[in-house]
Protein backbone atom coordinates (compact mmCIF):
# COMPACT_ATOMS: atom_id res chain seq x y z
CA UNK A 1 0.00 0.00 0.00
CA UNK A 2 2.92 2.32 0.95
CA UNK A 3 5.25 0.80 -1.24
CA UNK A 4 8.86 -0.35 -0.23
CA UNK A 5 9.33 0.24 3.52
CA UNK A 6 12.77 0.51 5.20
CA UNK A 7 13.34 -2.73 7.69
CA UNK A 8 13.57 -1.49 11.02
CA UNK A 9 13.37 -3.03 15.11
CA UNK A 10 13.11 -1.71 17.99
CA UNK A 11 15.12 -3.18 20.84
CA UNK A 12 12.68 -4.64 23.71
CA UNK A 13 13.38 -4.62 27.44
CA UNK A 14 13.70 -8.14 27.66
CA UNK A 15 16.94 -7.75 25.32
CA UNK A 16 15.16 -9.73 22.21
CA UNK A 17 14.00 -7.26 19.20
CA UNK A 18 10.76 -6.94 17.64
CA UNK A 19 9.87 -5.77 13.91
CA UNK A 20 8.06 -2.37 13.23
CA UNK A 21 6.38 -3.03 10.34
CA UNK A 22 5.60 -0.49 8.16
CA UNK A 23 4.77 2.81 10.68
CA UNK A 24 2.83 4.74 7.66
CA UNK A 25 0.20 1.59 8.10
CA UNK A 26 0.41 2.34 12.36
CA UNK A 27 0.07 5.81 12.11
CA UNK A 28 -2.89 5.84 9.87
CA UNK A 29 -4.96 3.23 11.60
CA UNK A 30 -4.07 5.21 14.99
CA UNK A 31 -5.30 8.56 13.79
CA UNK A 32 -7.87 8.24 10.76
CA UNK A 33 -9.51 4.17 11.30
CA UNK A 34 -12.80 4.13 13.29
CA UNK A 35 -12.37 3.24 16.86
CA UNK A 36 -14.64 0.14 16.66
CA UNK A 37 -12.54 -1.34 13.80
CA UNK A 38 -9.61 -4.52 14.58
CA UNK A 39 -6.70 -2.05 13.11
CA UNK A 40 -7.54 1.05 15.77
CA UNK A 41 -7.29 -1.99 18.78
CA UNK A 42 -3.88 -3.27 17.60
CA UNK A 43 -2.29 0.03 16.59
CA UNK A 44 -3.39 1.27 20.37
CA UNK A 45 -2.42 -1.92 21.89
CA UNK A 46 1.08 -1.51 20.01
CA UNK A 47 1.21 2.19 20.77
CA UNK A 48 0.99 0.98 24.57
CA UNK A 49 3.30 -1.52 24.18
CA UNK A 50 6.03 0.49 22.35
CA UNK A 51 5.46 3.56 25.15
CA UNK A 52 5.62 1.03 28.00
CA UNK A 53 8.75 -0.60 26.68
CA UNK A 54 10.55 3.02 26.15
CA UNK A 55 10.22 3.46 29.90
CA UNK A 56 11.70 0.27 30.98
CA UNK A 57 14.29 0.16 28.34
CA UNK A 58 15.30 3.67 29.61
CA UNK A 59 14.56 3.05 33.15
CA UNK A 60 18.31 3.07 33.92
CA UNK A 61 17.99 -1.27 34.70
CA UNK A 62 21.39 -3.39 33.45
CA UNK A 63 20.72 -6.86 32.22
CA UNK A 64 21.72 -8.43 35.37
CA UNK A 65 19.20 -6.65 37.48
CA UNK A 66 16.00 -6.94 34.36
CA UNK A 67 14.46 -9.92 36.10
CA UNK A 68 14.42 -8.60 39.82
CA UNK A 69 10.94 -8.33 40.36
CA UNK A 70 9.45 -8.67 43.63
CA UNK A 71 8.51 -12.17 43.15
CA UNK A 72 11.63 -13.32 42.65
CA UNK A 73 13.04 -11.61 45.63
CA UNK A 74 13.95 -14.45 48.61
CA UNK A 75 12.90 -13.87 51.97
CA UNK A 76 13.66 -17.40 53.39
CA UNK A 77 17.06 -16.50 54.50
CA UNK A 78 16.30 -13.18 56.17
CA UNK A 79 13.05 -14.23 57.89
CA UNK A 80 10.78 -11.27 59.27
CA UNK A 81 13.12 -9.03 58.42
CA UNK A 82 13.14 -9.65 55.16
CA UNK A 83 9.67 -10.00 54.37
CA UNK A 84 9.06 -6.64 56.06
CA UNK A 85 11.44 -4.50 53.87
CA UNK A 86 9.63 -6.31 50.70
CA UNK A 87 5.83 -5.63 52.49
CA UNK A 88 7.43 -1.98 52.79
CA UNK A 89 8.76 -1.65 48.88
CA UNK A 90 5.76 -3.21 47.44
CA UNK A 91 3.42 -0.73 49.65
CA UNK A 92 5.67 2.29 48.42
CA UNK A 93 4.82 0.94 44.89
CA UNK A 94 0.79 0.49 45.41
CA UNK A 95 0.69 3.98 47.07
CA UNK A 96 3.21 5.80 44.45
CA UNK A 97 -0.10 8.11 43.38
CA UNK A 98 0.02 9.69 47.09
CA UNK A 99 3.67 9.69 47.61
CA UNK A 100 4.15 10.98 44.27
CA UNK A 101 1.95 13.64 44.76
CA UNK A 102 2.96 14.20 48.23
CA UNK A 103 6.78 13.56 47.30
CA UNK A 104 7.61 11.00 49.77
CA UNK A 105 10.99 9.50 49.50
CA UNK A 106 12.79 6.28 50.33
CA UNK A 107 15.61 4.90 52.19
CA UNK A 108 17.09 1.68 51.76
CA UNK A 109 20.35 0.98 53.74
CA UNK A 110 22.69 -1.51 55.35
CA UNK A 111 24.35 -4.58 54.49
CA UNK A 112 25.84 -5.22 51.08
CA UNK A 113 24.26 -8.65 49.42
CA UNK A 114 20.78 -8.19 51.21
CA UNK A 115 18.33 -7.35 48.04
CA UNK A 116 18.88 -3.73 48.71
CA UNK A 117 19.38 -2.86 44.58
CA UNK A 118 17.03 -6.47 43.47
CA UNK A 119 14.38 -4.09 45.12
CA UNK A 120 14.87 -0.90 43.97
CA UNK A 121 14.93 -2.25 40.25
CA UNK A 122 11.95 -3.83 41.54
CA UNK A 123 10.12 -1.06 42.32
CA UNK A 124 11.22 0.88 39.28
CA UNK A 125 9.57 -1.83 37.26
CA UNK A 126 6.28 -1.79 38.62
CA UNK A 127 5.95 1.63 38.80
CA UNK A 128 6.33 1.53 35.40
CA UNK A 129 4.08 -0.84 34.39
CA UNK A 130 1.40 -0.21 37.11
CA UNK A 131 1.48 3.44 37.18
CA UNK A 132 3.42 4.15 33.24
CA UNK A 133 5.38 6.35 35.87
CA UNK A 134 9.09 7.27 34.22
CA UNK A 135 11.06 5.73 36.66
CA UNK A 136 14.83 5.60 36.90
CA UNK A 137 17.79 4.31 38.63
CA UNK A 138 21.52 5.46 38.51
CA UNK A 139 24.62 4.73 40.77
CA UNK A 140 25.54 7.71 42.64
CA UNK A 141 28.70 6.75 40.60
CA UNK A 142 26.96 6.84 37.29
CA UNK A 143 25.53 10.73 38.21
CA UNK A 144 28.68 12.19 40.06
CA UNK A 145 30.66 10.82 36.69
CA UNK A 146 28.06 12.64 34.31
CA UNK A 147 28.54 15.84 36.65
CA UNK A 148 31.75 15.72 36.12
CA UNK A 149 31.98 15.52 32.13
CA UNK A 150 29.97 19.20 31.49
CA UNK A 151 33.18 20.70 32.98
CA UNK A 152 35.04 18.82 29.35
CA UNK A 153 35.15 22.35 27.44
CA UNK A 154 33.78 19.52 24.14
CA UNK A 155 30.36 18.60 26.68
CA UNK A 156 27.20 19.54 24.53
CA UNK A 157 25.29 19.83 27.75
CA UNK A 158 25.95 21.35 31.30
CA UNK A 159 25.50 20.79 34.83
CA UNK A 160 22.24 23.07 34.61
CA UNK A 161 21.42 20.58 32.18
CA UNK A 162 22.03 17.03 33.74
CA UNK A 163 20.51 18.55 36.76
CA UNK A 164 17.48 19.36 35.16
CA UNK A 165 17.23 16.09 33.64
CA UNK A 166 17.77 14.57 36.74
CA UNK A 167 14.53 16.60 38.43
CA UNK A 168 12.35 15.84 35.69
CA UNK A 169 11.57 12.15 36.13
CA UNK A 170 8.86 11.07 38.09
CA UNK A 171 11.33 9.14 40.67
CA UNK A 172 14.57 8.70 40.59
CA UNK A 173 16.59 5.79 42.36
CA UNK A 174 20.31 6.78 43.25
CA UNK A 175 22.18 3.40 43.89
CA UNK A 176 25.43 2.55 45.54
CA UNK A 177 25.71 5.81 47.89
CA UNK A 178 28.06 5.96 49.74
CA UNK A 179 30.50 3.71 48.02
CA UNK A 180 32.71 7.02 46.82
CA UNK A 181 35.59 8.77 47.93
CA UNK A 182 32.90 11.42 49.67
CA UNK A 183 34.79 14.34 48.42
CA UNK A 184 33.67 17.75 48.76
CA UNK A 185 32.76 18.08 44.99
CA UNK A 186 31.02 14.36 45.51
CA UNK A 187 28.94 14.89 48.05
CA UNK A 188 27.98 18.49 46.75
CA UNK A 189 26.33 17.19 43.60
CA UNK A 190 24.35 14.57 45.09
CA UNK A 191 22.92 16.85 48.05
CA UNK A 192 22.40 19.09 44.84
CA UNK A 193 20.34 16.10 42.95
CA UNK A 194 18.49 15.18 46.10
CA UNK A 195 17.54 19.04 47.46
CA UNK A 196 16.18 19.93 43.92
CA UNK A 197 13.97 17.10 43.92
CA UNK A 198 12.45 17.98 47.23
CA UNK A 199 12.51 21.75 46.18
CA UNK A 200 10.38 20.41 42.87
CA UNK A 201 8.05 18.17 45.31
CA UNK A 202 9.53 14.92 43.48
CA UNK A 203 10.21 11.42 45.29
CA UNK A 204 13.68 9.81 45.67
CA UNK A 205 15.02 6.82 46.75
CA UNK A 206 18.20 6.06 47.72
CA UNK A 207 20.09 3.07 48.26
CA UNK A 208 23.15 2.17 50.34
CA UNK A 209 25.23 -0.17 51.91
CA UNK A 210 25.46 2.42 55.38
CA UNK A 211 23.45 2.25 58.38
CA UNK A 212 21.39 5.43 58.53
CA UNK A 213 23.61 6.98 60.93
CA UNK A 214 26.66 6.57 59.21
CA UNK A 215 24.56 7.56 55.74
CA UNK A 216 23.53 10.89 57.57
CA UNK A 217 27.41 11.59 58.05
CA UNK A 218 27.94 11.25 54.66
CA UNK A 219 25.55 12.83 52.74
CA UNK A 220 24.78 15.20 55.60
CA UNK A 221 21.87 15.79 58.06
CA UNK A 222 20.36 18.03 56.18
CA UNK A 223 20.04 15.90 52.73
CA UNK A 224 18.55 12.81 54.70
CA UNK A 225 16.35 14.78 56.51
CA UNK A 226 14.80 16.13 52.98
CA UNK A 227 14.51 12.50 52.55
CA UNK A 228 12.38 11.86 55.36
CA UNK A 229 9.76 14.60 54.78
CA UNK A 230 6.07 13.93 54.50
CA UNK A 231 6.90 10.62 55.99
CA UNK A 232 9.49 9.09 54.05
CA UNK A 233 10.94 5.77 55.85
CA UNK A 234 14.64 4.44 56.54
CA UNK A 235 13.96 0.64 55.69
CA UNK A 236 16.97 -0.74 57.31
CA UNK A 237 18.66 -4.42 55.79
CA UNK A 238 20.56 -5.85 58.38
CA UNK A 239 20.92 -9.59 57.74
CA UNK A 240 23.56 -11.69 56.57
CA UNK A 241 24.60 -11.84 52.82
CA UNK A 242 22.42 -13.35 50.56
CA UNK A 243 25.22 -13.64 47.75
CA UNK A 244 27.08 -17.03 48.88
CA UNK A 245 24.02 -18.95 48.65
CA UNK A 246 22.55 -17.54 45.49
């Protein structure tokens, strides 16, 4: 009908591909076919499908972590414990409307090899496909490293820009803090990432392997007490390591 239409796929979360087809034929039964028709109800259920897979596939999620869901997260070893920091990440997730309007944040520290991160990417994949939320998660690593390219005199963007970037999704997830240096310059730009989020009303979690008090040392009282407005927990994760037995 269109002619001869360039081959083209579009990379799905689950790391397979999936043809496109020929997007002259999507577009027109998404905008000028009758709703009742067949062709309106697969070009919206593809339209759904491609927008749905755009968020997870830039959710932030590496291959290793794309299957943590919260089903596959084992509480056997950690007992109560453990069950009650996955009771308190799923609730986060079925109340994200209120604490996203509310801008409630998240704290997930202690031990390393606990489930701290299998959760987070957890919760960034529901609230995705429950709420079509743009969630995201980054190492503190990952951001303080981005920071630090704008000051490359080559960057095409600046540190107004990554920081406005960094405010504009609907929750952010910074992994791994704690696990730098904690220079001055370090510590600066992720109080910087976390105030401007509270400023803008927007929830963040963050995720490390330090007990709350040594946490508040690093990234400073007045950071993790932005975190704990309007009734944002500390879920602390103080068993043993999971890892050896995985």
């Amino acid at each position: 009908m269109h002619g001869s239409v360039n081959s083209s796929e579009t990379e799905q979360f689950d790391g397979s591909v999936l043809p496109r087809g020929c997007k002259h034929c999507h577009w027109e039964a998404l905008h000028t076919a009758a709703k009742s028709t067949e062709a309106y109800a697969l070009a919206k259920g593809r339209k759904k499908a491609e927008d749905l897979n755009q968020l997870l596939v830039g959710s932030g999620i590496s291959p290793r972590f794309s299957g943590c869901t919260f089903d596959t997260y084992r509480t056997v070893d950690g007992g109560a414990a453990m069950g009650k920091a996955l009771v308190a990440c799923k609730h986060y997730v079925a109340q994200f409307t209120d604490n996203y309007a509310a801008g409630r944040s998240l704290v997930l520290s202690g031990n390393v090899g606990n489930g701290k991160t299998h959760l987070a990417c957890a919760m960034v994949q529901s609230i995705i496909r429950e709420h079509g939320a743009q969630a995201v998660i980054a190492t503190a690593a990952e951001i303080i490293r981005v920071f630090k390219s704008t000051m490359d005199r080559s960057a095409e963007y600046s540190e107004r820009d990554v920081l406005e970037e960094l405010s504009s999704f609907d929750l952010l997830v910074i992994d791994e803090v704690g696990a730098q240096s904690g220079s001055a310059y370090e510590l600066g730009v992720l109080h910087e990432v976390i105030d401007r989020r509270y400023q803008f009303v927007l929830p963040t979690v963050v995720v490390s392997n330090l007990v709350t008090e040594d946490l508040a040392r690093y990234i400073g009282d007045r950071a993790l007490d932005r975190l704990r407005q309007a009734g944002g927990q500390a879920i602390g994760f103080n068993w043993a390591s999971a890892r050896g037995a995985v």
